[in-house]
Protein backbone atom coordinates (compact mmCIF):
# COMPACT_ATOMS: atom_id res chain seq x y z
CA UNK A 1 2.06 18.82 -9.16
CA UNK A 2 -0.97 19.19 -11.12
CA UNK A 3 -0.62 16.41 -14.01
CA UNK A 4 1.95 13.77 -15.20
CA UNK A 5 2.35 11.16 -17.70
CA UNK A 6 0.77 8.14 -16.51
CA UNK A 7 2.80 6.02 -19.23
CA UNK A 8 6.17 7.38 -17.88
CA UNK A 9 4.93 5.39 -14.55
CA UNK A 10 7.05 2.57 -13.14
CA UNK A 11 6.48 -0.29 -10.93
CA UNK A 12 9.53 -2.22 -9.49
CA UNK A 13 10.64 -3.69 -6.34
CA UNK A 14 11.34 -1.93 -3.45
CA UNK A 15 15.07 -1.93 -2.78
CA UNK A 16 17.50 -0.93 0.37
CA UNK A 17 18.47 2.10 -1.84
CA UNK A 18 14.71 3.23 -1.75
CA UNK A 19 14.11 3.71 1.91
CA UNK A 20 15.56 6.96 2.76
CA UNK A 21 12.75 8.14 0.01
CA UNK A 22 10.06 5.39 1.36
CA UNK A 23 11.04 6.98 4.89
CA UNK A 24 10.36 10.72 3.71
CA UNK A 25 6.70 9.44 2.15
CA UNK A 26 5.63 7.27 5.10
CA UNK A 27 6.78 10.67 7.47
CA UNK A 28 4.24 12.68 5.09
CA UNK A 29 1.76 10.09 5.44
CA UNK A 30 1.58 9.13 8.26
CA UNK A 31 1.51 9.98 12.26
CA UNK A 32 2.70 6.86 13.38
CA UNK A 33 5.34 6.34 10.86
CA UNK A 34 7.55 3.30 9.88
CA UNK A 35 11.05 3.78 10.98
CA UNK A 36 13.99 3.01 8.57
CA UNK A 37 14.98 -0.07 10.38
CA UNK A 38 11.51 -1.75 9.88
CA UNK A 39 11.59 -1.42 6.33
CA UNK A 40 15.16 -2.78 6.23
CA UNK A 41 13.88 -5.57 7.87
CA UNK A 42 11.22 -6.26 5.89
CA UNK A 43 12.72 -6.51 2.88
CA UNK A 44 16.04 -8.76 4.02
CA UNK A 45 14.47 -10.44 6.66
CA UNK A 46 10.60 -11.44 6.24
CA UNK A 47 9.98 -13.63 3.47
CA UNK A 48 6.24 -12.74 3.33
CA UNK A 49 6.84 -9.46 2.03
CA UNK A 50 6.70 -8.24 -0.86
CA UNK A 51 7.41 -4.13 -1.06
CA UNK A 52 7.25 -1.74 -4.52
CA UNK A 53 7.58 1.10 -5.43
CA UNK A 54 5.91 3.69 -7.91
CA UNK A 55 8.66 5.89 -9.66
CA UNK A 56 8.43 9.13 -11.34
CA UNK A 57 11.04 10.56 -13.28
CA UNK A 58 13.75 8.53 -11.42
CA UNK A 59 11.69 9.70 -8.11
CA UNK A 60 10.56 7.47 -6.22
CA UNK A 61 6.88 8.86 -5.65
CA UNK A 62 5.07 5.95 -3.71
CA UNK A 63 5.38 2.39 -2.33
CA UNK A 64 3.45 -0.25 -0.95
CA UNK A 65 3.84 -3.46 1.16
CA UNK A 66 1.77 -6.17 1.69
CA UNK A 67 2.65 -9.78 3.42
CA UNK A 68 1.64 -12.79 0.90
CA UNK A 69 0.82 -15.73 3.41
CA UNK A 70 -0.61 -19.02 1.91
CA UNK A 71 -3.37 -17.99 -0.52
CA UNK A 72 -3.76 -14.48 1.35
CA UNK A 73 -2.40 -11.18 1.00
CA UNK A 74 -2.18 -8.44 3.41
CA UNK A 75 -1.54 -4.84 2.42
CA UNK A 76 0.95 -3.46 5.24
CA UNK A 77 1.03 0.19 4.08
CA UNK A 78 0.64 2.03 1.02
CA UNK A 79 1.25 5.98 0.63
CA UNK A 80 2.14 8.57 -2.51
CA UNK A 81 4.33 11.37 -1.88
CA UNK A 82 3.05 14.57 -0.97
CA UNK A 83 2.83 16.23 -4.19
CA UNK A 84 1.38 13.84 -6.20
CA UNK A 85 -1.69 13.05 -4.44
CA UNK A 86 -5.30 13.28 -5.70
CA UNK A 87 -3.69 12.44 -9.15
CA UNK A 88 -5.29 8.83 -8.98
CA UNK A 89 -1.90 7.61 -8.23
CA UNK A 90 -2.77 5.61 -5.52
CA UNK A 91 -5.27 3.44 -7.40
CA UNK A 92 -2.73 3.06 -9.79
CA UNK A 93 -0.50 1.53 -6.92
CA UNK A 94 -3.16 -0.76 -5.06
CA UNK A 95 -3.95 -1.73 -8.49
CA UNK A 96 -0.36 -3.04 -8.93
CA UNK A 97 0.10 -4.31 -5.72
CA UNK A 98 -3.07 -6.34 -6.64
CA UNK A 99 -1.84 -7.94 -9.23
CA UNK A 100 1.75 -8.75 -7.55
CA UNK A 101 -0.80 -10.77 -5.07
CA UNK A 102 -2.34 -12.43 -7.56
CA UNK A 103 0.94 -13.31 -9.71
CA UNK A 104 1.79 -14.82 -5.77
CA UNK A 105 -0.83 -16.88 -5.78
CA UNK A 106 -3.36 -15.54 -3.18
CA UNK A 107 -6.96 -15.07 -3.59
CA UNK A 108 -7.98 -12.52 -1.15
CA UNK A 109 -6.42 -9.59 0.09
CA UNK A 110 -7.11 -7.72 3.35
CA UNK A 111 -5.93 -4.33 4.86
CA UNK A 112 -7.09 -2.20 8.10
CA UNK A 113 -7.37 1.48 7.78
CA UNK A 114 -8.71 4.32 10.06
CA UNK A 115 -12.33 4.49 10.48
CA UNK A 116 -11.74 8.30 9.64
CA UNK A 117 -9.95 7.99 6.43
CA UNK A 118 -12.85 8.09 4.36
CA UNK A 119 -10.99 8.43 0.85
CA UNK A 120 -8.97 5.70 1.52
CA UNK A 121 -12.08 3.56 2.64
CA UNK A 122 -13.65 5.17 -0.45
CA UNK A 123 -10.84 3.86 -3.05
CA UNK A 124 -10.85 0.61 -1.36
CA UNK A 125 -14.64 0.06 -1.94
CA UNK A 126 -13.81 1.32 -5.52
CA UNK A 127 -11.65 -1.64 -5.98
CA UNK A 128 -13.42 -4.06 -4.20
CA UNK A 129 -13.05 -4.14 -0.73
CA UNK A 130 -15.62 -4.52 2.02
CA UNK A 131 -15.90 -3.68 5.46
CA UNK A 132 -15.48 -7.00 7.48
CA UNK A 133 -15.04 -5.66 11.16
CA UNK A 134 -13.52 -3.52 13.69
CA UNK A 135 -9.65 -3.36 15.30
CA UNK A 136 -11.13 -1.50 18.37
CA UNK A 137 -7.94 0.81 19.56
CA UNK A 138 -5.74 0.33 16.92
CA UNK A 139 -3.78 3.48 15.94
CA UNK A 140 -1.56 3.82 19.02
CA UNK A 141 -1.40 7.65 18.37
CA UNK A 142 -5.35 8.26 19.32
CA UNK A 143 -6.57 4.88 19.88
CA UNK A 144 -8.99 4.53 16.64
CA UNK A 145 -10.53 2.37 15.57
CA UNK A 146 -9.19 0.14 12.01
CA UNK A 147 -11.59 -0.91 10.06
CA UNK A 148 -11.03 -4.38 8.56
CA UNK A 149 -11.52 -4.67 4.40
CA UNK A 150 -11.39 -7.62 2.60
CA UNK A 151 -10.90 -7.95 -1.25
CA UNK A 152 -11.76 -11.43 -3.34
CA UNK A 153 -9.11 -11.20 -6.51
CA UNK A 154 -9.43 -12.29 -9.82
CA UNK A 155 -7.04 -14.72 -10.75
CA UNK A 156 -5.71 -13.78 -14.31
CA UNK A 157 -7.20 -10.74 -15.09
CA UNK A 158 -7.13 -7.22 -14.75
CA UNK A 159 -8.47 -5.67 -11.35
C-alpha cells in the first residue's frame, strides 16, 4: 500500500463484528497480543472503554482503545494494519481517539509504550505527550521497560 484517500477514511465504533479483524491487527502488532475474548469483554463488559476503529474501503485497517475514567483518559492500545503503515495513519487515529476523550469529558490522556519504540514515542511527542516515568518490567515478553506519557487536551478544539 503506497497511498490512499485520506477523505475516504472512517472513524466509528468498534463493534463485536470487528474483532476477528482487530484480532488479525493486534497479532501483526504486537508480541504480546490481545486475545479475542479481551476485546469482547471490553466492549460488553467495561464501561470505561471506549474502542474505534479506522476503516478503509469497508476494511477495517486500525483501532484503538482507551479507558475514559473521571476527567482522564487512558489509551489501552492502538495499532494500523500491516499494510498501511508509515502512511500517517496512525496520527490520524490517536488524533481521533483524542478527540473521542475530549467529547468524554477528560482533560488529560496517558498511555505507556516500550522504551524501544522510538516512532511511537516520536508521534506521541508530536502530539503532545511527555515522558512522565518508568513501568520498570512491563512487557511480560522481555521484561522492558514502559515509558509513561502524558498528554494535557484541549477542550473544544482541534488537536
Amino acid at each position: 500500500m503506497t497511498e490512499i484517500d485520506a477523505d475516504r477514511l472512517v472513524f466509528r465504533v468498534m463493534t463485536l463484528s470487528d474483532i476477528p479483524d482487530i484480532v488479525e491487527i493486534e497479532q501483526e502488532a504486537f508480541t504480546c497480543p490481545w486475545s479475542k475474548e479481551a476485546f469482547v469483554n471490553e466492549i460488553t463488559n467495561n464501561h470505561f472503554a471506549r474502542y474505534m476503529v479506522m476503516v478503509y474501503e469497508q476494511k477495517v485497517i486500525g483501532y484503538g482503545g482507551m479507558w475514559t475514567i473521571m476527567d482522564e483518559a487512558h489509551v489501552t492500545n492502538i495499532a494500523v494494519r500491516e499494510g498501511y503503515r508509515g502512511l500517517g495513519l496512525g496520527e490520524r487515529l490517536l488524533r481521533e481517539i483524542m478527540k473521542t476523550a475530549v467529547f468524554f469529558g477528560t482533560n488529560r490522556m496517558t498511555l505507556e509504550v516500550r522504551v524501544s519504540n522510538e516512532i511511537a514515542q516520536g508521534l506521541y511527542s508530536k502530539l503532545g505527550f511527555e515522558p512522565s516515568g518508568l513501568r520498570p518490567n512491563y512487557y511480560s515478553d522481555n521484561m522492558e521497560d514502559a515509558l509513561i506519557m502524558w498528554a494535557e487536551l484541549k477542550q473544544g478544539s482541534e488537536t
